[in-house]
Structure formats: C-alpha cells, structure tokens
PDB file of N, CA and C in Angstrom:
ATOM      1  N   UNK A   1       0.857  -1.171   0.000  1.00  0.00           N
ATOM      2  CA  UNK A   1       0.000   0.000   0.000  1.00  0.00           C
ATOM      3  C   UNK A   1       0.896   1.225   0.000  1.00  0.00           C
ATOM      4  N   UNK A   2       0.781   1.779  -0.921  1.00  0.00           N
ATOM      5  CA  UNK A   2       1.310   3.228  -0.828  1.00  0.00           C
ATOM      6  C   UNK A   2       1.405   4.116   0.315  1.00  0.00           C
ATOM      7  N   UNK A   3       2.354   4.521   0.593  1.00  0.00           N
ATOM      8  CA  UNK A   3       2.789   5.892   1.941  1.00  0.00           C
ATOM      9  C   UNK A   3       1.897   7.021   2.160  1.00  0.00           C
ATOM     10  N   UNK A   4       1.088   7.021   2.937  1.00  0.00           N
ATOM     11  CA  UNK A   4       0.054   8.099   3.262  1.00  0.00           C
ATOM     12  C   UNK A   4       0.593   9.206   4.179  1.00  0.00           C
ATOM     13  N   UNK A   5       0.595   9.822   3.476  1.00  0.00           N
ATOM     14  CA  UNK A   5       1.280  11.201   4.567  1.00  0.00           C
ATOM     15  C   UNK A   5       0.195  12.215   4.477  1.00  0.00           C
ATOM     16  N   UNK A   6      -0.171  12.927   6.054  1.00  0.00           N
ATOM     17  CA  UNK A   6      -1.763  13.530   6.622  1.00  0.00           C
ATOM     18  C   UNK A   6      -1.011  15.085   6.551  1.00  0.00           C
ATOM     19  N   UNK A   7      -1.689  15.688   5.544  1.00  0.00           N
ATOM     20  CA  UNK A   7      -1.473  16.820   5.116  1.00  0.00           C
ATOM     21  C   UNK A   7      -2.871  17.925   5.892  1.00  0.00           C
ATOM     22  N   UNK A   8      -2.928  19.490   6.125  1.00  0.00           N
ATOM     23  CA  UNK A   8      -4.044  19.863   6.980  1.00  0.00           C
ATOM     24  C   UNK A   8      -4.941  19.886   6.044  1.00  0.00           C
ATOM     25  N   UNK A   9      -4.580  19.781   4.521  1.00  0.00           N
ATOM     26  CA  UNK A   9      -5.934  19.719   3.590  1.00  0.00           C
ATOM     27  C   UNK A   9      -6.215  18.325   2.844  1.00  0.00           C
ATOM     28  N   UNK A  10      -5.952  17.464   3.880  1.00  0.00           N
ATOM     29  CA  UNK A  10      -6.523  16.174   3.216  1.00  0.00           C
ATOM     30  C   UNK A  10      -8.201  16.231   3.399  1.00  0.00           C
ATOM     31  N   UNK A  11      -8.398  15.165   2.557  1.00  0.00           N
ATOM     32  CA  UNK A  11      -9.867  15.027   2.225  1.00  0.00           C
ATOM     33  C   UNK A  11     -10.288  13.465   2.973  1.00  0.00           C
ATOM     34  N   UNK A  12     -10.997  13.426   3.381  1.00  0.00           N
ATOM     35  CA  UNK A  12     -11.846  11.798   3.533  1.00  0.00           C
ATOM     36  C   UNK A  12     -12.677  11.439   2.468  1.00  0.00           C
ATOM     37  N   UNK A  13     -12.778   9.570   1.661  1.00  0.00           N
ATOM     38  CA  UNK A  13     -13.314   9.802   0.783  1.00  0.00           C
ATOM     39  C   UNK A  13     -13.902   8.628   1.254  1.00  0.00           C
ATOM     40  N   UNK A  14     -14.970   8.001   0.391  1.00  0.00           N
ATOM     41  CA  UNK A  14     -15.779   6.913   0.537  1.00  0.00           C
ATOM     42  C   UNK A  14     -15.477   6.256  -0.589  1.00  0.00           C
ATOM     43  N   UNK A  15     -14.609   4.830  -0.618  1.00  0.00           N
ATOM     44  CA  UNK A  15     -14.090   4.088  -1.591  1.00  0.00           C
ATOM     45  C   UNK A  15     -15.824   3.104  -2.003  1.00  0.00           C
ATOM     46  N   UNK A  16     -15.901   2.781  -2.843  1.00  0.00           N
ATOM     47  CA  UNK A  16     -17.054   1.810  -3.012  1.00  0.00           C
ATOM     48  C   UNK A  16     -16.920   0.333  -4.108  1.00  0.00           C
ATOM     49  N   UNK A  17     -16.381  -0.778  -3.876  1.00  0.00           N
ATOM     50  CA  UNK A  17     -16.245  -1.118  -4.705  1.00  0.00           C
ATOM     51  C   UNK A  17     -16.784  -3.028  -5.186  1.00  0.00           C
ATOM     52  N   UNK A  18     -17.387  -3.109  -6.318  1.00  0.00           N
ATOM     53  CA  UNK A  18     -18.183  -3.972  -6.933  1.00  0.00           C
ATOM     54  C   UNK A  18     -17.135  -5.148  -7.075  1.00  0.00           C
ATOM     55  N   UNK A  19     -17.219  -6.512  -6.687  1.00  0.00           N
ATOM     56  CA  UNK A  19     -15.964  -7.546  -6.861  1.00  0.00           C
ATOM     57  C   UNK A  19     -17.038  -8.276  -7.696  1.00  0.00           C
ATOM     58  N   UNK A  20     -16.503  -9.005  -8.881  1.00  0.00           N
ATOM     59  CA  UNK A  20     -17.080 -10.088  -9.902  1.00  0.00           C
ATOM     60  C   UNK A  20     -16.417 -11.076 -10.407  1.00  0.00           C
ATOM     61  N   UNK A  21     -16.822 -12.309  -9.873  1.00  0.00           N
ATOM     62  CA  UNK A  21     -15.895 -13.348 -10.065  1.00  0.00           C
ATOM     63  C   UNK A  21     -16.054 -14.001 -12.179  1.00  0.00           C
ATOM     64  N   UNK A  22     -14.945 -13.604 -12.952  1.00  0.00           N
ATOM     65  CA  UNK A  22     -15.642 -14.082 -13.669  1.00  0.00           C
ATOM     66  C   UNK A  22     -15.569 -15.541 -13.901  1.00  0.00           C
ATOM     67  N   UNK A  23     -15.787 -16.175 -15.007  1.00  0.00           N
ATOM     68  CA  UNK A  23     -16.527 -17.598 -15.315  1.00  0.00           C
ATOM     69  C   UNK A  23     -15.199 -18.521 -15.224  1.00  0.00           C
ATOM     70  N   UNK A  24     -14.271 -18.046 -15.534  1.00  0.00           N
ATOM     71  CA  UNK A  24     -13.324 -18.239 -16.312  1.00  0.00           C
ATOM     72  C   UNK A  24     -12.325 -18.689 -14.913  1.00  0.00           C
ATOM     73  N   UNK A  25     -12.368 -17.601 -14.395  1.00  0.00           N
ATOM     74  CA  UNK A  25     -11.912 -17.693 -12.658  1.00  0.00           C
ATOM     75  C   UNK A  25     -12.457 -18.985 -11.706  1.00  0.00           C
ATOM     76  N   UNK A  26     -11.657 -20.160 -11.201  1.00  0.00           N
ATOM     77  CA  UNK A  26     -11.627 -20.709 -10.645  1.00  0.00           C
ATOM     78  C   UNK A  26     -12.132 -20.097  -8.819  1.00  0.00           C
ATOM     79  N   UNK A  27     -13.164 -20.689  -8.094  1.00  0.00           N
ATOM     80  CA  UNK A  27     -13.307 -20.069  -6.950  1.00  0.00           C
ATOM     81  C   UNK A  27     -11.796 -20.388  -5.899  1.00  0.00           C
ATOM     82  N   UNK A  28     -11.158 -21.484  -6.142  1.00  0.00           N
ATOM     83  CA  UNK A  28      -9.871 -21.226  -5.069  1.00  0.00           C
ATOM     84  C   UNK A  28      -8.995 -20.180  -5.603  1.00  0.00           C
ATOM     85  N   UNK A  29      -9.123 -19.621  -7.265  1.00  0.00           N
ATOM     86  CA  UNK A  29      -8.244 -18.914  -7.817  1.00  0.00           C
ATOM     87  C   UNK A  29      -8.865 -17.379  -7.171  1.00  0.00           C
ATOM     88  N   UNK A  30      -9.920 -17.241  -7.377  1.00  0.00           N
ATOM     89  CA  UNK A  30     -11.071 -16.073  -6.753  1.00  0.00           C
ATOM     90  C   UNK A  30     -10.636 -15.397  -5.383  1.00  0.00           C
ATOM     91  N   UNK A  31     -11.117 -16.626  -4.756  1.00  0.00           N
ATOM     92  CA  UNK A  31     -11.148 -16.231  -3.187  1.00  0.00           C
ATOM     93  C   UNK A  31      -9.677 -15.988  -2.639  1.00  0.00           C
ATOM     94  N   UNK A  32      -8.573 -16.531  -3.380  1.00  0.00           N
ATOM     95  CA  UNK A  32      -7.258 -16.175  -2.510  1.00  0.00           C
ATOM     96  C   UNK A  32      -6.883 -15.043  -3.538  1.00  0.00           C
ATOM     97  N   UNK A  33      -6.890 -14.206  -4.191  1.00  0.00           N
ATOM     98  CA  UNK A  33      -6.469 -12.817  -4.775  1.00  0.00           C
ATOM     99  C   UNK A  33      -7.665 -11.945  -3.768  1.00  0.00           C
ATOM    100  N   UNK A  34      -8.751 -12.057  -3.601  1.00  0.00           N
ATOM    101  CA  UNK A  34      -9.355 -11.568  -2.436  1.00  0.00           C
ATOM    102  C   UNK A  34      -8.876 -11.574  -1.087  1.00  0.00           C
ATOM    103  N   UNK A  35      -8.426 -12.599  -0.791  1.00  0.00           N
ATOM    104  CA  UNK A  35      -7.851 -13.238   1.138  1.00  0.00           C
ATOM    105  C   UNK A  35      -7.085 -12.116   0.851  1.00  0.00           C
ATOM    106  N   UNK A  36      -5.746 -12.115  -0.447  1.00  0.00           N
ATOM    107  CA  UNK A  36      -4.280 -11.540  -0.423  1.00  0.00           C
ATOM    108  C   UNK A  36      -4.779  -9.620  -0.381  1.00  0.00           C
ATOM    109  N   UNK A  37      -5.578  -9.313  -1.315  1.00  0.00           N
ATOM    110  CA  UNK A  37      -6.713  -7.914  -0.687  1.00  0.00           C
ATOM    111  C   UNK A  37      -6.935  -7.870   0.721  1.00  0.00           C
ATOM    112  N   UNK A  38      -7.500  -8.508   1.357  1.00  0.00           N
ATOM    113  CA  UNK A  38      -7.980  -8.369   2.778  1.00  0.00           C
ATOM    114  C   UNK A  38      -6.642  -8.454   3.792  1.00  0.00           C
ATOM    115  N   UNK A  39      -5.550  -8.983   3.141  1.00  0.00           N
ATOM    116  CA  UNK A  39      -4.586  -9.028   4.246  1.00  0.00           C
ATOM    117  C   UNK A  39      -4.099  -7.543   3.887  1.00  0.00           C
ATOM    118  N   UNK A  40      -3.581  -7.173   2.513  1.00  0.00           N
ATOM    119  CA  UNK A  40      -3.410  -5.567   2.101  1.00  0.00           C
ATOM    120  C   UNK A  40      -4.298  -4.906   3.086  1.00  0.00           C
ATOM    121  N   UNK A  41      -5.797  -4.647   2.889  1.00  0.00           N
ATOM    122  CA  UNK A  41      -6.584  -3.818   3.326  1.00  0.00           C
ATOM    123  C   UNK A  41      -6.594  -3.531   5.182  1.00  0.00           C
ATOM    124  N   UNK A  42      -6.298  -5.129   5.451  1.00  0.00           N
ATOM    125  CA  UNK A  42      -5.853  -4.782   7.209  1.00  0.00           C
ATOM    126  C   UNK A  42      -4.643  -4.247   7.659  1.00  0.00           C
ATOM    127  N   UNK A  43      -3.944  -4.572   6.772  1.00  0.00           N
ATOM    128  CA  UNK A  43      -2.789  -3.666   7.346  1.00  0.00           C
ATOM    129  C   UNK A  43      -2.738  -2.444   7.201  1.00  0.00           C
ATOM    130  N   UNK A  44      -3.354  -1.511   5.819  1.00  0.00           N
ATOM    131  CA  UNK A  44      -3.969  -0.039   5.378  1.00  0.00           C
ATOM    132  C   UNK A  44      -3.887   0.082   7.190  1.00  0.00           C
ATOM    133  N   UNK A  45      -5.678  -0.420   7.347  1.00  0.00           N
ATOM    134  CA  UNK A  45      -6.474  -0.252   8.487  1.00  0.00           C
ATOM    135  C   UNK A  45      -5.554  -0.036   9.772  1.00  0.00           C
ATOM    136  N   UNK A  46      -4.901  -0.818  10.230  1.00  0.00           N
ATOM    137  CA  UNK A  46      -3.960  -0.714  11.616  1.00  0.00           C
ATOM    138  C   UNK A  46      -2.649   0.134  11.245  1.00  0.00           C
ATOM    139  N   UNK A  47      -2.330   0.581  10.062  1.00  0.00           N
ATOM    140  CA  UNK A  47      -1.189   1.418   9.717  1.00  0.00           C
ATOM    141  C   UNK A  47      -2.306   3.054   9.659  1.00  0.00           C
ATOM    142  N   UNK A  48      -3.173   2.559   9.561  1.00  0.00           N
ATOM    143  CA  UNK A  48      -4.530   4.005   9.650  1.00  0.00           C
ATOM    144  C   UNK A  48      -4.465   5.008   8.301  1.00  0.00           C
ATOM    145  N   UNK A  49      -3.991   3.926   7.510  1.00  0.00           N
ATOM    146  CA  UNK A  49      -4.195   4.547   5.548  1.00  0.00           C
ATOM    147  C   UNK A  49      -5.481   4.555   5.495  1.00  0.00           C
ATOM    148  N   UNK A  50      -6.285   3.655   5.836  1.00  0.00           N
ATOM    149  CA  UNK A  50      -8.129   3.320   6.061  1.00  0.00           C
ATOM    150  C   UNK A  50      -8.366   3.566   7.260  1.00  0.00           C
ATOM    151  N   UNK A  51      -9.650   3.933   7.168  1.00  0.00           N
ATOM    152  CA  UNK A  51     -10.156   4.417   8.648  1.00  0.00           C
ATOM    153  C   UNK A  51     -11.317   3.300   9.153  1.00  0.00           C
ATOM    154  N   UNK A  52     -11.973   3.147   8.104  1.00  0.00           N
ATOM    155  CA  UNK A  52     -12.776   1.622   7.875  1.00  0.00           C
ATOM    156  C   UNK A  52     -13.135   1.589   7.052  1.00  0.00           C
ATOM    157  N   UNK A  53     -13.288  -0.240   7.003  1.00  0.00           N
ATOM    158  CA  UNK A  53     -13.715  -1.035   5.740  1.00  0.00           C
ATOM    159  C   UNK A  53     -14.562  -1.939   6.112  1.00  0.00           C
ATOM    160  N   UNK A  54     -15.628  -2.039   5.047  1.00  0.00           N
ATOM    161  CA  UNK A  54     -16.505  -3.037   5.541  1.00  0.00           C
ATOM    162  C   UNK A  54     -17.007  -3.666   4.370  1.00  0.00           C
ATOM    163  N   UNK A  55     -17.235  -5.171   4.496  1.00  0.00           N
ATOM    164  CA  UNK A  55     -17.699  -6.032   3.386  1.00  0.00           C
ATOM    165  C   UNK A  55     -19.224  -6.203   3.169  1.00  0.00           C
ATOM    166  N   UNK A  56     -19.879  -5.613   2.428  1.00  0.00           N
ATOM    167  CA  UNK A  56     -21.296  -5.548   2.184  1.00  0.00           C
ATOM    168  C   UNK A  56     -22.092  -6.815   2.242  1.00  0.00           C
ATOM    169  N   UNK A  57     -22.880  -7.222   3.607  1.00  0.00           N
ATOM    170  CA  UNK A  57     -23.049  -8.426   3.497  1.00  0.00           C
ATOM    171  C   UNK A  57     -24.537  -8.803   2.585  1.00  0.00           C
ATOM    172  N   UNK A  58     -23.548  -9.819   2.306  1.00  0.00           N
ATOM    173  CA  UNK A  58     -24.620 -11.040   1.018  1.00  0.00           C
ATOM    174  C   UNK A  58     -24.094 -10.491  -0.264  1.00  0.00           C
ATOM    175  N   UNK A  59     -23.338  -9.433  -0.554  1.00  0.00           N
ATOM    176  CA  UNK A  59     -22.556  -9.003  -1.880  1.00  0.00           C
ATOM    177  C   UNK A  59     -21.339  -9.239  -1.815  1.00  0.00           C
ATOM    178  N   UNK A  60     -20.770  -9.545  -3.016  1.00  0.00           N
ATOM    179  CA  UNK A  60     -19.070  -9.509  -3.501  1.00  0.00           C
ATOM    180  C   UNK A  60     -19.156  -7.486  -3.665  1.00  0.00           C
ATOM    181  N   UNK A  61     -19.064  -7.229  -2.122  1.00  0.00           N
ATOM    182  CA  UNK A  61     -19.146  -5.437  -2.474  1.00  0.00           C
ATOM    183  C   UNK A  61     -18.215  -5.180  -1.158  1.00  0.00           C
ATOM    184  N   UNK A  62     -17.339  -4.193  -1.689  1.00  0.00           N
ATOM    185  CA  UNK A  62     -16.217  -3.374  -0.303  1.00  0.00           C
ATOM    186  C   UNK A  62     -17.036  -1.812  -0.083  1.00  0.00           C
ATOM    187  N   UNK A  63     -16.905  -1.449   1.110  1.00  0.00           N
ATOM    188  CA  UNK A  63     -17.150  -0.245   1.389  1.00  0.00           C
ATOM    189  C   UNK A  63     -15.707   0.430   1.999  1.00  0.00           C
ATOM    190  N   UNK A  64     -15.050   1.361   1.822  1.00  0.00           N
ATOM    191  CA  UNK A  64     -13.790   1.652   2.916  1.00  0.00           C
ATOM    192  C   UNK A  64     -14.034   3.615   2.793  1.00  0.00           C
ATOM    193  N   UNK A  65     -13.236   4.112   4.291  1.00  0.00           N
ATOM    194  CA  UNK A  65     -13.344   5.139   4.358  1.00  0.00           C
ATOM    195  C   UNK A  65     -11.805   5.558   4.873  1.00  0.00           C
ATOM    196  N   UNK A  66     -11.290   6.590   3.815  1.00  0.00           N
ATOM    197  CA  UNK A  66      -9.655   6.627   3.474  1.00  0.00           C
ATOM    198  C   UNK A  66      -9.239   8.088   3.616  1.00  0.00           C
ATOM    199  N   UNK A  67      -8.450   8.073   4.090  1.00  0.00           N
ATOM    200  CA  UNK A  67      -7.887   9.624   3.832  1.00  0.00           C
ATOM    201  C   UNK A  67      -6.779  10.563   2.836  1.00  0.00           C
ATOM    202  N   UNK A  68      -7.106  10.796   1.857  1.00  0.00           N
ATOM    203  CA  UNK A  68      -6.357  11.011   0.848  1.00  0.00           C
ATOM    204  C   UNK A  68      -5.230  12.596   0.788  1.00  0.00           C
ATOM    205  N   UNK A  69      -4.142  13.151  -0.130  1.00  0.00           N
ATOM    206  CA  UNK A  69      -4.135  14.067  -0.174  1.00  0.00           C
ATOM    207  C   UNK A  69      -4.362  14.683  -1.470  1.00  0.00           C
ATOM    208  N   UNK A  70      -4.537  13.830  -2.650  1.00  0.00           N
ATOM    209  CA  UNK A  70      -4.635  14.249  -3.879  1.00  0.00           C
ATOM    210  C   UNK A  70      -4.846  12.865  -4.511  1.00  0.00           C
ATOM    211  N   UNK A  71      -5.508  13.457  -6.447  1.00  0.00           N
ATOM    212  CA  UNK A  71      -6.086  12.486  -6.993  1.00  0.00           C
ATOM    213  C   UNK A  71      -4.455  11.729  -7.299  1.00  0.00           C
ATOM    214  N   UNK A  72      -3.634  12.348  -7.186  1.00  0.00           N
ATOM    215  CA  UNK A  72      -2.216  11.606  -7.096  1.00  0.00           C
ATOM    216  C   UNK A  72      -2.040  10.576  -6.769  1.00  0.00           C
ATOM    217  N   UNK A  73      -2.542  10.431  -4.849  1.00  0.00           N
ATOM    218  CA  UNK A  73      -2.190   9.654  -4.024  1.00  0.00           C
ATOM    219  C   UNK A  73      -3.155   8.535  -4.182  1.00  0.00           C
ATOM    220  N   UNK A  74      -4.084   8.984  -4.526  1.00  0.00           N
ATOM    221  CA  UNK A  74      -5.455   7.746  -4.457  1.00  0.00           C
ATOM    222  C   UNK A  74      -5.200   7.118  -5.811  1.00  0.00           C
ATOM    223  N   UNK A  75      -4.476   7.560  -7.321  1.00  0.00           N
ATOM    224  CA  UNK A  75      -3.946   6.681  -7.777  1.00  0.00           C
ATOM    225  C   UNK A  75      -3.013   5.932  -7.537  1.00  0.00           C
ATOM    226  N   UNK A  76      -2.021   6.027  -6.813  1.00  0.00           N
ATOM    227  CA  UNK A  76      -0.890   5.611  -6.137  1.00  0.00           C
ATOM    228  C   UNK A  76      -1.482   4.350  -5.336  1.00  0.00           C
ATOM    229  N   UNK A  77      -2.592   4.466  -5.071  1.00  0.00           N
ATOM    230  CA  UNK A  77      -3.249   3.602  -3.475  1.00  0.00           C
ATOM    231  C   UNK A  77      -4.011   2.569  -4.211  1.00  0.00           C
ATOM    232  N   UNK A  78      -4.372   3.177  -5.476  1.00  0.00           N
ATOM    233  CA  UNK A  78      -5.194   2.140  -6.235  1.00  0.00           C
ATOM    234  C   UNK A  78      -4.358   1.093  -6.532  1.00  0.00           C
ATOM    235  N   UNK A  79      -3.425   1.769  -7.827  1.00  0.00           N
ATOM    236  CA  UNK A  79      -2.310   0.654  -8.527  1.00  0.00           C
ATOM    237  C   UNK A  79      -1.490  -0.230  -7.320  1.00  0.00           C
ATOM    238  N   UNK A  80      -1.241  -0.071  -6.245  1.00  0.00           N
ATOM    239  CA  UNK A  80      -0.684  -0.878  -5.119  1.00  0.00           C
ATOM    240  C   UNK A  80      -1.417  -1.662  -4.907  1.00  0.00           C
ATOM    241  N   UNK A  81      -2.885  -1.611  -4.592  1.00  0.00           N
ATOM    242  CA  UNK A  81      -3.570  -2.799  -4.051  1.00  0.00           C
ATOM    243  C   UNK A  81      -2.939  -3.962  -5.071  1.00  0.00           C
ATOM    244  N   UNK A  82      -3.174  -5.476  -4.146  1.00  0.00           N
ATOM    245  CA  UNK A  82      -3.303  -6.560  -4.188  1.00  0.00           C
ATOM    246  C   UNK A  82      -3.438  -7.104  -6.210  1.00  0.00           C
ATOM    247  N   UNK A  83      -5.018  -6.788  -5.966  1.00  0.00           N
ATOM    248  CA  UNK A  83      -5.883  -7.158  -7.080  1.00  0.00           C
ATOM    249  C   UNK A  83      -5.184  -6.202  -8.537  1.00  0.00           C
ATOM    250  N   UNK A  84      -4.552  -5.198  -8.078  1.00  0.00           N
ATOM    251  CA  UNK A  84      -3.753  -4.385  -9.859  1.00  0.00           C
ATOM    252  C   UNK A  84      -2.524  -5.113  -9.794  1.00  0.00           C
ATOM    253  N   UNK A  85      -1.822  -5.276  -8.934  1.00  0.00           N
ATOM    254  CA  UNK A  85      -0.380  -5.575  -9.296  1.00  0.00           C
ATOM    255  C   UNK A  85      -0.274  -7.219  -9.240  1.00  0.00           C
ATOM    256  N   UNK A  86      -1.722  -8.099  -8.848  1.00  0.00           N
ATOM    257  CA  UNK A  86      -1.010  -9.363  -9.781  1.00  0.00           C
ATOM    258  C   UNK A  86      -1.797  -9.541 -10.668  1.00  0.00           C
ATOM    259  N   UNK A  87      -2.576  -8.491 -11.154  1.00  0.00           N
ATOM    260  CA  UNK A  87      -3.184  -8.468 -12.788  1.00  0.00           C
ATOM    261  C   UNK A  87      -4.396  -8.993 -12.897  1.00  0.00           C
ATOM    262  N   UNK A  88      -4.984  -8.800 -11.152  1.00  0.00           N
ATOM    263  CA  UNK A  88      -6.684  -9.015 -11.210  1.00  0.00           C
ATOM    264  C   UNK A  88      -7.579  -8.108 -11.718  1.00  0.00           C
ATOM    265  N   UNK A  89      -7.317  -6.874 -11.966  1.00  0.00           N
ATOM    266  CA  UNK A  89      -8.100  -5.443 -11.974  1.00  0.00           C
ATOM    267  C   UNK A  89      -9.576  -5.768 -12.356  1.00  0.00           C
ATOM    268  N   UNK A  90      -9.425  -6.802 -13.504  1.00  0.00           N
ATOM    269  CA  UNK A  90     -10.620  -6.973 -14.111  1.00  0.00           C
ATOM    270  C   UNK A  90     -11.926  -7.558 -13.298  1.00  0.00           C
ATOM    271  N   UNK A  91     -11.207  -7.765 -12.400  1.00  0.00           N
ATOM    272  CA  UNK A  91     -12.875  -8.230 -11.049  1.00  0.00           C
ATOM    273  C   UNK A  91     -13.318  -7.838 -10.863  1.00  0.00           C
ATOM    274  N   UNK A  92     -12.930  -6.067 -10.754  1.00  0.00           N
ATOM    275  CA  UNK A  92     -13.741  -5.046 -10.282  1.00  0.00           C
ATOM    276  C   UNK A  92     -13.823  -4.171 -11.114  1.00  0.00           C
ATOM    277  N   UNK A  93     -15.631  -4.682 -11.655  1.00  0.00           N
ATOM    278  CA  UNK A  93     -16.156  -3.989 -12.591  1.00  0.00           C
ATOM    279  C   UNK A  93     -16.499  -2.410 -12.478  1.00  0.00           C
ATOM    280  N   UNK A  94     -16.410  -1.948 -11.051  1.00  0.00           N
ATOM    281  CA  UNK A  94     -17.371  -0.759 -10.542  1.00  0.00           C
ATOM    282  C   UNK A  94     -16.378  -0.541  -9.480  1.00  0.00           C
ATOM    283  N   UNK A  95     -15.950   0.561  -9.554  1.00  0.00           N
ATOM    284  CA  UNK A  95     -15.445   1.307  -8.105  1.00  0.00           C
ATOM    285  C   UNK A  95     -16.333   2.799  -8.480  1.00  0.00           C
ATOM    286  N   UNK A  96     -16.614   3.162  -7.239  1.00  0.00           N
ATOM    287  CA  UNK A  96     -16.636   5.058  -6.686  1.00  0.00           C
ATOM    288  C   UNK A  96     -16.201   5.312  -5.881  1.00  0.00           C
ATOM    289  N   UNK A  97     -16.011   6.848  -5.996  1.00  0.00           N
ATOM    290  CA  UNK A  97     -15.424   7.127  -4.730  1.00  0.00           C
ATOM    291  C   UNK A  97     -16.053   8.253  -5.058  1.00  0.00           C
ATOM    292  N   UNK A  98     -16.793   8.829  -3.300  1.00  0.00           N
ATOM    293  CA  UNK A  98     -17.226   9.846  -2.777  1.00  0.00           C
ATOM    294  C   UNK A  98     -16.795  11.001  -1.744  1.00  0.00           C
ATOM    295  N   UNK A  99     -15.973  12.130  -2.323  1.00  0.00           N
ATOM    296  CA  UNK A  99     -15.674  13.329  -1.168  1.00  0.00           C
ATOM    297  C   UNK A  99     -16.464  13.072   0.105  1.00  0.00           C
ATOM    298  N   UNK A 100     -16.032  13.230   1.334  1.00  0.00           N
ATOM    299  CA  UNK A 100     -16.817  12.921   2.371  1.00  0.00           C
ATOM    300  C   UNK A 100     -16.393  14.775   3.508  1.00  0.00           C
ATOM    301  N   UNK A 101     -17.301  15.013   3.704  1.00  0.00           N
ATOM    302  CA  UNK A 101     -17.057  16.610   4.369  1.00  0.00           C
ATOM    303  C   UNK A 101     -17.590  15.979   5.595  1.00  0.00           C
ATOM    304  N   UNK A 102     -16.595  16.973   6.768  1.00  0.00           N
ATOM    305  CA  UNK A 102     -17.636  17.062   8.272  1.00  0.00           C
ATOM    306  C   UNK A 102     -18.428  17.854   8.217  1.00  0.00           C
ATOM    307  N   UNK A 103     -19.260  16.735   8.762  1.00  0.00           N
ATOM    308  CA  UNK A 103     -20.854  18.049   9.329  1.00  0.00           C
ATOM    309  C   UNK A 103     -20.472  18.734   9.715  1.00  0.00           C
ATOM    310  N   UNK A 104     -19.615  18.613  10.690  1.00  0.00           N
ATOM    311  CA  UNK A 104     -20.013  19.984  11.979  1.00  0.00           C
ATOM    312  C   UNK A 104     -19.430  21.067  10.710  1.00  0.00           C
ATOM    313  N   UNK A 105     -18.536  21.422  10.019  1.00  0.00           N
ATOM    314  CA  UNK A 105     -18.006  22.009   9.359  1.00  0.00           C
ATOM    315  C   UNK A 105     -19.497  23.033   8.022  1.00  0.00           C
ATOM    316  N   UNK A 106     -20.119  21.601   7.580  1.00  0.00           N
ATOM    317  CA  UNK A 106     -21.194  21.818   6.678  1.00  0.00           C
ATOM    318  C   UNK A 106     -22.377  22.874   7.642  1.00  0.00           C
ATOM    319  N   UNK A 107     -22.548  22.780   9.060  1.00  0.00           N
ATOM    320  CA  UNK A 107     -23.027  23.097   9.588  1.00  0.00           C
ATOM    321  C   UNK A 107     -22.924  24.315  10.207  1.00  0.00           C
ATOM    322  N   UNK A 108     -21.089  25.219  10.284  1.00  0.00           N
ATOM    323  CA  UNK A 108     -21.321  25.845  10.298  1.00  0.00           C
ATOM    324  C   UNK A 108     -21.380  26.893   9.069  1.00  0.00           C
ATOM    325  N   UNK A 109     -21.111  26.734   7.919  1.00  0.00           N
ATOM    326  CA  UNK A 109     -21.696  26.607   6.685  1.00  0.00           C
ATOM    327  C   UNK A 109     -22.720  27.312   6.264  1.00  0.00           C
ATOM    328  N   UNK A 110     -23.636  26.232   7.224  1.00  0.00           N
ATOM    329  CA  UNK A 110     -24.783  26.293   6.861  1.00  0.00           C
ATOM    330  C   UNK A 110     -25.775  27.315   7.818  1.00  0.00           C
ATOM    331  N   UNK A 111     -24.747  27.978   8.754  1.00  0.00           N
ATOM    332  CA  UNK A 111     -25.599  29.116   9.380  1.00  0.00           C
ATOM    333  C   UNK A 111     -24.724  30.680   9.075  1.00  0.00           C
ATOM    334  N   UNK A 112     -23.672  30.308   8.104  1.00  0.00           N
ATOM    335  CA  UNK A 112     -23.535  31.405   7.362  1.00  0.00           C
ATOM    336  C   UNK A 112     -24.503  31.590   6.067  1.00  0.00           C
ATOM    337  N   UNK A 113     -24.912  30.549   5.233  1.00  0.00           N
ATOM    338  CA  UNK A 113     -25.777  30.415   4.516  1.00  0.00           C
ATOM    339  C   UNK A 113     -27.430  30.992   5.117  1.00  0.00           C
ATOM    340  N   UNK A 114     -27.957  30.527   5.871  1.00  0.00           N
ATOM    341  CA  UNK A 114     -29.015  31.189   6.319  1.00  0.00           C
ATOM    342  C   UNK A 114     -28.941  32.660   6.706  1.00  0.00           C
ATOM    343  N   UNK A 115     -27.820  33.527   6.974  1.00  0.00           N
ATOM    344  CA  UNK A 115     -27.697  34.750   6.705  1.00  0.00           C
ATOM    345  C   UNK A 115     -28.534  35.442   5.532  1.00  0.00           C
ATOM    346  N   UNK A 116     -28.226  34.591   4.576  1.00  0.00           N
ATOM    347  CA  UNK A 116     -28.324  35.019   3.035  1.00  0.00           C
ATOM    348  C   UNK A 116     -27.439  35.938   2.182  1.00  0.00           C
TER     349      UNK A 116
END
C-alpha cells in the first residue's frame, strides 16, 4: 500500500467497490487474490491509511473510508492494491469514490448560509 502522509488539507473519501468473479476464474483462484486484498486492506487499516472497511453483506461489495491528499495519491493507493499488481483489476467492474465533508463544518456553513 502506498505511503500516506496527513497533510491539513486532506480530504476523507468513501471508496465503493463492486468484486465479480468471472466464469473463467476458478473459486480457489477467486477467493485467494481476495484473502491476499484483505490481508493488504488490514494492514492499510492498523497502519490508519483506512479508517474503515466493511464487506457488504450477502454481496461480492467493499465499502472503505480513506484519507487522501490528492487524486495523485489515491492513484498511487489504487495501482498498489493486491488485485492491480497481480493483474486481477478486471474483477472489479465498478469502483466510486465519494468526497466525504464534516458536518459539523457543513453546519457551520450552513448558518452562514441562512444569513443570506
């Protein structure tokens, strides 16, 4: 996993991402390029690159919440995972990722906004 260094204008983002086993893919071939992801993704987590991750239950679906400093770094974070560098990419048909703002921040915001 790429070197995360916490800059005062980092962003929090909401990773979202779709896993698809295709046909072709053997399930012991499947499930251990996934295990070898999840061991990546826990260490993110306890090194605190991720803040949390969670596996969408009853879906082949990741949820994670990351702290970035640029679209730089979050490419950097992508191409490292597990699943790009031993040439799985193609499993995951669907990723997003969503800017994530603090409320309290939006909030006070939002009583400069009611000023008008």
């Amino acid at each position: 996993m790429a070197t995360i260094r916490r800059w005062e204008n980092s962003m929090e983002i909401m990773m979202w991402v779709k896993i698809a086993k295709p046909e072709s893919t053997s399930n012991t071939e499947f499930f251990e390029v996934w295990r070898k992801e999840s061991v990546a993704a826990i260490e993110a987590l306890h090194a605190g690159a991720i803040k949390n991750i969670w596996k969408v239950a009853g879906k082949y679906e990741v949820i994670a919440v990351m702290e970035v400093n640029s679209g730089d770094e979050l490419d950097a974070i992508i191409h490292s995972l597990p699943i790009w560098t031993l040439g799985y990419a193609h499993i995951v048909p669907e990723m997003n990722w969503t800017p994530l703002r603090s409320y309290e921040n939006w909030s006070k915001q939002l009583t400069e906004l009611a000023k008008g």
